[in-house]
Protein backbone atom coordinates (compact mmCIF):
# COMPACT_ATOMS: atom_id res chain seq x y z
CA UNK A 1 0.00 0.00 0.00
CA UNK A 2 1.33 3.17 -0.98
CA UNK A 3 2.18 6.15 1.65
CA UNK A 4 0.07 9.58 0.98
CA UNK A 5 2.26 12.15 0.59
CA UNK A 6 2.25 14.73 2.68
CA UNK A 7 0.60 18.40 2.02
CA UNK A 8 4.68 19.76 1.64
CA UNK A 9 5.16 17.04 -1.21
CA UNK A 10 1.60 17.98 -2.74
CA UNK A 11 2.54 21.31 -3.17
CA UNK A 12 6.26 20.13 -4.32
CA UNK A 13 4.55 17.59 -7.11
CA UNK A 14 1.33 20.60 -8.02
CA UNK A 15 2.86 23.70 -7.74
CA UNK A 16 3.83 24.59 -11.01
CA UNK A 17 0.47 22.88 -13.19
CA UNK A 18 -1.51 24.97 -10.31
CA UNK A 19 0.65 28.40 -11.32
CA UNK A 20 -0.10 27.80 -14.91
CA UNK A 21 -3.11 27.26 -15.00
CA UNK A 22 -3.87 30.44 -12.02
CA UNK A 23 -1.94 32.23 -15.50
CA UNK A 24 -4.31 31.06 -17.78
CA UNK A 25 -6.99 32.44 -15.84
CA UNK A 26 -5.57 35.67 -15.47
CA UNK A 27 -4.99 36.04 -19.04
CA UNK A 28 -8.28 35.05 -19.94
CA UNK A 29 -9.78 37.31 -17.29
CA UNK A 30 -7.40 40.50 -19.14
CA UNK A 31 -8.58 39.39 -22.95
CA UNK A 32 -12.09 39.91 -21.09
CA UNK A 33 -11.30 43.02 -19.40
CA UNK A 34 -9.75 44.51 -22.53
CA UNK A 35 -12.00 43.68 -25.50
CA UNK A 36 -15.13 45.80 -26.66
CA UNK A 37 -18.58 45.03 -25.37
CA UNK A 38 -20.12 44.33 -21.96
CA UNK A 39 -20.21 40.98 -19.98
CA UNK A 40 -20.95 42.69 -16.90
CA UNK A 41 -24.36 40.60 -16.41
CA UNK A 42 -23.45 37.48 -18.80
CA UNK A 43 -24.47 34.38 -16.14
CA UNK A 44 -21.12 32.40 -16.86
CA UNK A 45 -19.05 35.41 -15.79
CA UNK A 46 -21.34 34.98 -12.76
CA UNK A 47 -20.15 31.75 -12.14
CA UNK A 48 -16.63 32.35 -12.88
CA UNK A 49 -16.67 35.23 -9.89
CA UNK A 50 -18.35 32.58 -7.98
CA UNK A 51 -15.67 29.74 -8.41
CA UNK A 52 -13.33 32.24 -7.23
CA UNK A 53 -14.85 32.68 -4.35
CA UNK A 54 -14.97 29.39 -3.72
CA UNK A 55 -11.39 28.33 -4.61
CA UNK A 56 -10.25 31.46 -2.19
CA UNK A 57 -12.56 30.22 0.52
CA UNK A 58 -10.07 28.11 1.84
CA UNK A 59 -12.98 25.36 2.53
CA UNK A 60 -12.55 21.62 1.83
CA UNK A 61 -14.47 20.51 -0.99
CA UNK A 62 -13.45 23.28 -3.34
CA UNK A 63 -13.96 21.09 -6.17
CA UNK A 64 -17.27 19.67 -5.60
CA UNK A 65 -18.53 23.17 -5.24
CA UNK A 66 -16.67 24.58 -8.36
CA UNK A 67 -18.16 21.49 -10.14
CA UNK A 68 -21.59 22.55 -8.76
CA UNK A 69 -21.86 26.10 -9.82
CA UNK A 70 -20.90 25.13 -13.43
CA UNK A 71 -23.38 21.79 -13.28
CA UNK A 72 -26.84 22.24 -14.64
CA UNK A 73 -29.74 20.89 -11.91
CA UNK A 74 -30.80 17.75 -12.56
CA UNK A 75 -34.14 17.07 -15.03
CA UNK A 76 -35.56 13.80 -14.40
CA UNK A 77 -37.36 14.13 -17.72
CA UNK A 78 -33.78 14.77 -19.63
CA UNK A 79 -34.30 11.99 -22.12
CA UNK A 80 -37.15 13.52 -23.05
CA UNK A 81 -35.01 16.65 -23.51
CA UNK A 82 -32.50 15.45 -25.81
CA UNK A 83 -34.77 12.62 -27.75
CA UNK A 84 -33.35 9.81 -26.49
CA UNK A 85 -35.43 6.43 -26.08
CA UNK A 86 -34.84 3.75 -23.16
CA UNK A 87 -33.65 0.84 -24.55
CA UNK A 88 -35.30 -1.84 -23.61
């Protein structure tokens, strides 16, 4: 059985994929900020503010939150939605 690694080692192994992709971010949040138009009440920059929030919250579960505010809520008549039959 393997031995976790410890939160140090985490950060040793993550630390640079976690700094490029906080980059990407950024630059994606300037290209915003500097092109023509309004976003200002676009829903999906909404949820981007939102999964900031979160991921500076410091809470556990960051990424079951994140992964909420960008999930849809469940339709139990989806297959209706999309035309799909049961098979059966």
């Amino acid at each position: 059985m393997p031995i976790p690694l410890t939160a140090p080692q985490v950060l040793d192994r993550e630390f640079l994929q976690l700094r490029a992709k906080l980059l990407e971010l950024a630059a994606g949040l300037d290209r915003i900020d500097r092109a023509s138009g309004d976003v200002e009440t676009d829903p999906r920059l909404g949820q981007i503010e939102q999964a900031l929030e979160v991921l500076s919250s410091g809470e556990p579960g960051r990424a079951e939150q994140v992964q909420m505010i960008f999930s849809l809520a469940f339709d139990e008549k989806w297959r209706e939605t999309f035309e799909l039959r049961q098979r059966g």
